[in-house]
Protein backbone atom coordinates (compact mmCIF):
# COMPACT_ATOMS: atom_id res chain seq x y z
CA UNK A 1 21.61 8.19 31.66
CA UNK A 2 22.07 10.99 29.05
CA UNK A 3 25.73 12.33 28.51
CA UNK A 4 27.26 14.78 25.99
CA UNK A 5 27.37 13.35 22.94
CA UNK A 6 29.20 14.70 19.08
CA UNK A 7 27.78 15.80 16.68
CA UNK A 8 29.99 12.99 14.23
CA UNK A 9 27.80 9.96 16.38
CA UNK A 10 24.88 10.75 15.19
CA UNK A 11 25.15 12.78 11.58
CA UNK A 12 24.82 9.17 10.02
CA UNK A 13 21.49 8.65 11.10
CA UNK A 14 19.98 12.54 10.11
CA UNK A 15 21.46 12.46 6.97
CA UNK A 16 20.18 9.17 5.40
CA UNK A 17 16.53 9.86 6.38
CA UNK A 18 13.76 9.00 3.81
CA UNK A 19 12.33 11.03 1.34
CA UNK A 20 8.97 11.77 0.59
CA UNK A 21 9.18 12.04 -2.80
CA UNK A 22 10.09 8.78 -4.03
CA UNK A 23 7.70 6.06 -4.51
CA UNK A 24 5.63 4.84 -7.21
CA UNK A 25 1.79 3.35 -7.46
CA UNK A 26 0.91 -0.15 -9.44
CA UNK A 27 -2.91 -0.16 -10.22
CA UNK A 28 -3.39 -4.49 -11.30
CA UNK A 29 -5.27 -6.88 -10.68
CA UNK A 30 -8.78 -5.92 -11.41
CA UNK A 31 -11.66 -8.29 -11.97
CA UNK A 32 -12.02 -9.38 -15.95
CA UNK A 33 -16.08 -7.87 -15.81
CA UNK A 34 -14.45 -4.41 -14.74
CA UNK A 35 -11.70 -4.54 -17.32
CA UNK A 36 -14.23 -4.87 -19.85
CA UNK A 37 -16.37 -2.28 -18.98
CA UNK A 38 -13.37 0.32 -18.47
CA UNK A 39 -11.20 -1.23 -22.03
CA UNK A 40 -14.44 -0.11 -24.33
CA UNK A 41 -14.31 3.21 -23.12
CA UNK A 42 -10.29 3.86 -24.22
CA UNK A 43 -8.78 2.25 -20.99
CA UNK A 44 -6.87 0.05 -22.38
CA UNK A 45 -4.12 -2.54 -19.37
CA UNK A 46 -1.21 -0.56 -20.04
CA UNK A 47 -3.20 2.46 -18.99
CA UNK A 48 -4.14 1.05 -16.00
CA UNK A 49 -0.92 -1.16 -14.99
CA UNK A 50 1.63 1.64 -15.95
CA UNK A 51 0.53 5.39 -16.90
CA UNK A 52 -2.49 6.03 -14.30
CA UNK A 53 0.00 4.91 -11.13
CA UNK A 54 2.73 7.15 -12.62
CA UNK A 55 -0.21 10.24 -12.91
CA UNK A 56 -0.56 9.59 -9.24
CA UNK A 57 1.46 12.96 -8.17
CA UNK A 58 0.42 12.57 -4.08
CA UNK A 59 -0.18 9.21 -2.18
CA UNK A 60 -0.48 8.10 1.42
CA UNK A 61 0.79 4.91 3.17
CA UNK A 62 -1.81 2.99 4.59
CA UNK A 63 -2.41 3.30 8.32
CA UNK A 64 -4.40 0.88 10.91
CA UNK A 65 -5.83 1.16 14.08
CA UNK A 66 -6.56 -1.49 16.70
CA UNK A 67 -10.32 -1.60 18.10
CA UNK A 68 -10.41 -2.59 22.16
CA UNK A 69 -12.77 -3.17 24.87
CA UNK A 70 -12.71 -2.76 28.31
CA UNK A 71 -12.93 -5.78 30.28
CA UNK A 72 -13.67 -4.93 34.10
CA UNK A 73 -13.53 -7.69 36.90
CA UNK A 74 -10.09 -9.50 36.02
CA UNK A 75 -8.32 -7.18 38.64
CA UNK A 76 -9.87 -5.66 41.19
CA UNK A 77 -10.28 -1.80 40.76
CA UNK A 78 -8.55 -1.68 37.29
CA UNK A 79 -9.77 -1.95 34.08
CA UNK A 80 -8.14 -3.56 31.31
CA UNK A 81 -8.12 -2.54 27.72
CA UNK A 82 -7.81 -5.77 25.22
CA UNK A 83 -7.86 -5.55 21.08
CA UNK A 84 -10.59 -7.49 19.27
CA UNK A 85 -10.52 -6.01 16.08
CA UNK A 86 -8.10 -4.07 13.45
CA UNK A 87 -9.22 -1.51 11.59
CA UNK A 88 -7.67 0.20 8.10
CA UNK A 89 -8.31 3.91 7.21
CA UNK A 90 -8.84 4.77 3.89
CA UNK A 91 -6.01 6.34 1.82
CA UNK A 92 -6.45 9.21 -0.65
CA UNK A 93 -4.52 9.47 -4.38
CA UNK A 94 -3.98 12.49 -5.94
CA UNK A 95 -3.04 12.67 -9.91
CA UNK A 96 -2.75 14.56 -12.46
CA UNK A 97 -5.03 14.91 -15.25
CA UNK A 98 -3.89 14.02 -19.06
CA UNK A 99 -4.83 15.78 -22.00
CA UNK A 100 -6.95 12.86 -23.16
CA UNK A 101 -8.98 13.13 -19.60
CA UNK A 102 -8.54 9.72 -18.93
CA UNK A 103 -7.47 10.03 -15.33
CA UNK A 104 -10.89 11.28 -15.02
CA UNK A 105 -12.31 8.54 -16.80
CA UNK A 106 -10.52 5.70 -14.83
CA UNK A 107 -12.11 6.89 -11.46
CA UNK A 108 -15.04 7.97 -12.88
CA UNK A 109 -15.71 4.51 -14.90
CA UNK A 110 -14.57 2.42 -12.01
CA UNK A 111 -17.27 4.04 -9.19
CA UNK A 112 -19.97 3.85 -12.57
CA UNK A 113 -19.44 0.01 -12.79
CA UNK A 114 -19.74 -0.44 -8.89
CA UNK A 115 -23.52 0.68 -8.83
CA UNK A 116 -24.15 -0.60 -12.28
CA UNK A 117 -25.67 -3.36 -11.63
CA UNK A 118 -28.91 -2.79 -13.17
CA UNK A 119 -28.39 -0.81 -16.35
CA UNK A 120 -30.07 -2.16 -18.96
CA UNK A 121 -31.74 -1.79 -22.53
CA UNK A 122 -35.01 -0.73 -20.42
CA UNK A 123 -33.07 0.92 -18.02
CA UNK A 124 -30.95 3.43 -19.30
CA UNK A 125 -28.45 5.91 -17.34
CA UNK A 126 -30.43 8.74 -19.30
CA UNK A 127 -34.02 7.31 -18.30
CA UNK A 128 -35.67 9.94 -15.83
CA UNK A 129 -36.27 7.17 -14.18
CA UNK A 130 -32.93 5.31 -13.87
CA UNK A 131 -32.25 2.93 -10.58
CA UNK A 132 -29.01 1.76 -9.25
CA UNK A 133 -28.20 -1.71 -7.93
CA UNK A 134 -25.02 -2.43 -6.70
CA UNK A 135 -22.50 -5.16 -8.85
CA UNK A 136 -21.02 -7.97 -6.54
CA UNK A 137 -17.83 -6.91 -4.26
CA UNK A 138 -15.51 -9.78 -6.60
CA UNK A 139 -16.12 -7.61 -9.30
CA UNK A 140 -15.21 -4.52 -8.70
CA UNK A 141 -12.67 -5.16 -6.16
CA UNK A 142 -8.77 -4.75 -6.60
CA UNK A 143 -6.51 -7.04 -4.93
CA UNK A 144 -3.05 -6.53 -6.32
CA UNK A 145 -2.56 -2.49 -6.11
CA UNK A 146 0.80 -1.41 -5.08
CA UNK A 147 2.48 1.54 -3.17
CA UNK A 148 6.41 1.10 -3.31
CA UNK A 149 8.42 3.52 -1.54
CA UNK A 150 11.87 3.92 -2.42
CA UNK A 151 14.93 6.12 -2.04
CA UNK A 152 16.90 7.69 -4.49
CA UNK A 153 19.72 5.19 -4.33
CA UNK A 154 17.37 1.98 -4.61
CA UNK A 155 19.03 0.23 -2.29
CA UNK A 156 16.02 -0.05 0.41
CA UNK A 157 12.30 -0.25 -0.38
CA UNK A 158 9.22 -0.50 1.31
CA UNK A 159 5.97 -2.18 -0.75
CA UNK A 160 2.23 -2.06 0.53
CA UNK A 161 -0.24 -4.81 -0.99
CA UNK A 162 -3.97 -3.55 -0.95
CA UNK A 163 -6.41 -6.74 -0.52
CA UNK A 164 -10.39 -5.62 -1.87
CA UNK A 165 -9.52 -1.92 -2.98
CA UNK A 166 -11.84 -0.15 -4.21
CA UNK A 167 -12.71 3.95 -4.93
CA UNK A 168 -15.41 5.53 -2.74
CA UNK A 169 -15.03 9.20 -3.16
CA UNK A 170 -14.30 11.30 -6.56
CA UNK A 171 -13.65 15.04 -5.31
CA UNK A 172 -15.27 17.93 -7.24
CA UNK A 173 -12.55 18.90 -9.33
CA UNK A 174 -12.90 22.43 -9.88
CA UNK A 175 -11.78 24.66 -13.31
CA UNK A 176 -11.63 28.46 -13.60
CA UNK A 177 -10.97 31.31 -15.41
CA UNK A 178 -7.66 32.53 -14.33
CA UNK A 179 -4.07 31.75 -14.66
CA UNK A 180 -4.10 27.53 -15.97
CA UNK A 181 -2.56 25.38 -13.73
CA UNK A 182 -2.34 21.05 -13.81
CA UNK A 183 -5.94 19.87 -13.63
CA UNK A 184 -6.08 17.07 -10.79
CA UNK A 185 -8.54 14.76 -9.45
CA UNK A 186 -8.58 13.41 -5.85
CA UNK A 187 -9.82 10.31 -5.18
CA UNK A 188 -10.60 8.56 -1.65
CA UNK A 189 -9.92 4.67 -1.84
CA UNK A 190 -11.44 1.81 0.82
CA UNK A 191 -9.65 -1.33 1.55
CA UNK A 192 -10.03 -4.66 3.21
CA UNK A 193 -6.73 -5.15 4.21
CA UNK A 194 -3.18 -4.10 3.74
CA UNK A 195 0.41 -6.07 3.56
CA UNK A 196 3.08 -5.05 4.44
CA UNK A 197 6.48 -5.86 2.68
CA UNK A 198 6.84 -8.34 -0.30
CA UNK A 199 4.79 -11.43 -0.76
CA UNK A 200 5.47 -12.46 -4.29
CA UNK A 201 6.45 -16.14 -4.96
CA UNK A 202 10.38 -14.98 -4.95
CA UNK A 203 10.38 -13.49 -1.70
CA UNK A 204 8.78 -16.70 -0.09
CA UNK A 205 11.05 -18.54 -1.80
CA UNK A 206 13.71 -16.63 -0.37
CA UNK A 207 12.02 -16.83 3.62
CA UNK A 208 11.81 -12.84 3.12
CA UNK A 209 8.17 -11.97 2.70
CA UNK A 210 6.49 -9.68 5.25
CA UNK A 211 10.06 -7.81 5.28
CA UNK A 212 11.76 -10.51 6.70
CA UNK A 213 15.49 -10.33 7.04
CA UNK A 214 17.14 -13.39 4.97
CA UNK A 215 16.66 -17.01 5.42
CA UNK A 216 17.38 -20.13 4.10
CA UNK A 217 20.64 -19.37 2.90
CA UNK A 218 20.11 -16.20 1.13
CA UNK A 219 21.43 -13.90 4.09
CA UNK A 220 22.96 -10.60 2.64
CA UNK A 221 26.59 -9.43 3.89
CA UNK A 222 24.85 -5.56 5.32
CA UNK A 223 22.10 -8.51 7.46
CA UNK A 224 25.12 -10.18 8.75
CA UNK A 225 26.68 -7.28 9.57
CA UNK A 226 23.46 -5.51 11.17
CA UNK A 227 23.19 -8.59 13.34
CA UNK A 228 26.56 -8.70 14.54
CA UNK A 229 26.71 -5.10 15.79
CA UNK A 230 23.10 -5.32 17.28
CA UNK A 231 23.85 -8.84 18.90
CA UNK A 232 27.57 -8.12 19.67
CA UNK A 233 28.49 -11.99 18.33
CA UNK A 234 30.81 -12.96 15.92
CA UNK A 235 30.04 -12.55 11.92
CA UNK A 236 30.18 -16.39 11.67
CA UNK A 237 27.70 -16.61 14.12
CA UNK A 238 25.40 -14.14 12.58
CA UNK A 239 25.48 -15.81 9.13
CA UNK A 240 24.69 -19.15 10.81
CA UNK A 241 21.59 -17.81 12.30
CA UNK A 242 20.54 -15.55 9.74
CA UNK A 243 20.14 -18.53 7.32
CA UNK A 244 18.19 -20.65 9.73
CA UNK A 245 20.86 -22.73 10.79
CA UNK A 246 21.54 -23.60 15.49
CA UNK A 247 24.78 -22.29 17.25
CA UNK A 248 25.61 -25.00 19.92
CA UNK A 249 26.35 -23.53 23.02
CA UNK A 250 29.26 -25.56 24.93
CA UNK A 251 29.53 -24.91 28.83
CA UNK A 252 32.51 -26.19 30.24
């Protein structure tokens, strides 16, 4: 039933609402035979691990989609949709180009190495007559890239695992003659698989990968809290089952 409310109820919730411009991009884990071939060209790790995710001036969090069929004949004159499969869209980075181009060179290098598979000393990429052939997927795939989203008080954050990332799509970056602006280069990235929320060996530790809420002992005082008001029990009672522990109910 809706019924007047003030304006005081609800301010806390508009006024700690997320902003878009906080988050940061982690570019690791890449496959040794890739590292190689993108180090002897001046892209060295700490490139890669720390300056080209802070270059990354626009990012997307991942999205997913669920695949269905329609099964006919369970119910007579309906039809039923059921999931079978989940699909990921692909996310697009933005960043900004350095003076030493090697933004450009990252993206570029990493898409070169993917269908590089048959350069050779008799096949040259400056031959007339130069062939591609693809390099195997565990090479050139990226398993530990990163989008954290934060706020400006760091109390909350919100981390995205990519499993098999890879680049697809460099965008015609276009130059002119007129007043000079940031150079940028868009780039469209595939991706097996995302997860959602913190999987390191800390968190599972802790009982708090996936964004869990704490376990095992480690419950924080705001989870207790949260619990209580959303539960309307005790505190006690929320700590107990917060860290995994039973609440015996007595019935006299």
């Amino acid at each position: 039933m809706v019924r007047p409310r003030r304006i005081s109820d609800f301010k806390p919730t508009f006024t700690n609402l997320a902003q878009t411009s906080h988050y940061q991009v982690f570019f690791a884990g890449l496959p040794l035979m890739l590292r190689q071939h993108l180090r002897v060209r001046g892209l060295n790790s700490r490139f890669i691990r720390e300056t080209a995710g802070l270059l990354c001036n626009s990012a997307v969090l991942p999205g997913s989609r669920l695949a269905t069929a329609d099964i006919v004949g369970n119910h007579h004159g309906v039809i039923e949709k059921m999931a079978h499969s989940r699909l990921f869209t692909q996310i697009q980075l933005e960043f900004y180009v350095d003076n030493e181009y090697k933004t450009l060179k990252f993206l570029e290098h990493w898409m070169e190495f993917i269908a590089n598979g048959s350069t050779s000393r008799d096949n040259r990429q400056s031959n007339k007559d130069y062939y591609v052939r693809m390099e195997y997927p565990n090479t050139y795939k990226c398993d530990e890239t990163r989008i954290i989203k934060f706020d400006r008080d760091y109390k909350e954050e919100l981390e995205y695992k990519f499993i098999g990332l890879f680049p697809i799509d460099l965008t015609s970056t276009q130059v002119k003659y007129e007043q000079s602006q940031v150079l940028k280069a868009t780039a469209a990235f595939s991706f097996d698989r995302y997860l959602m929320g913190k999987y390191d060996t800390l968190s599972v530790a802790r009982g708090r990968e996936g964004n869990k809420i704490s376990s095992k002992g480690f419950a924080t005082s705001g989870d207790i809290q949260s619990y209580a008001e959303d539960t309307g029990r005790s505190l006690e009672f929320a700590e107990v089952v917060l860290n995994g522990g039973f609440v015996e109910s007595v019935i006299e």
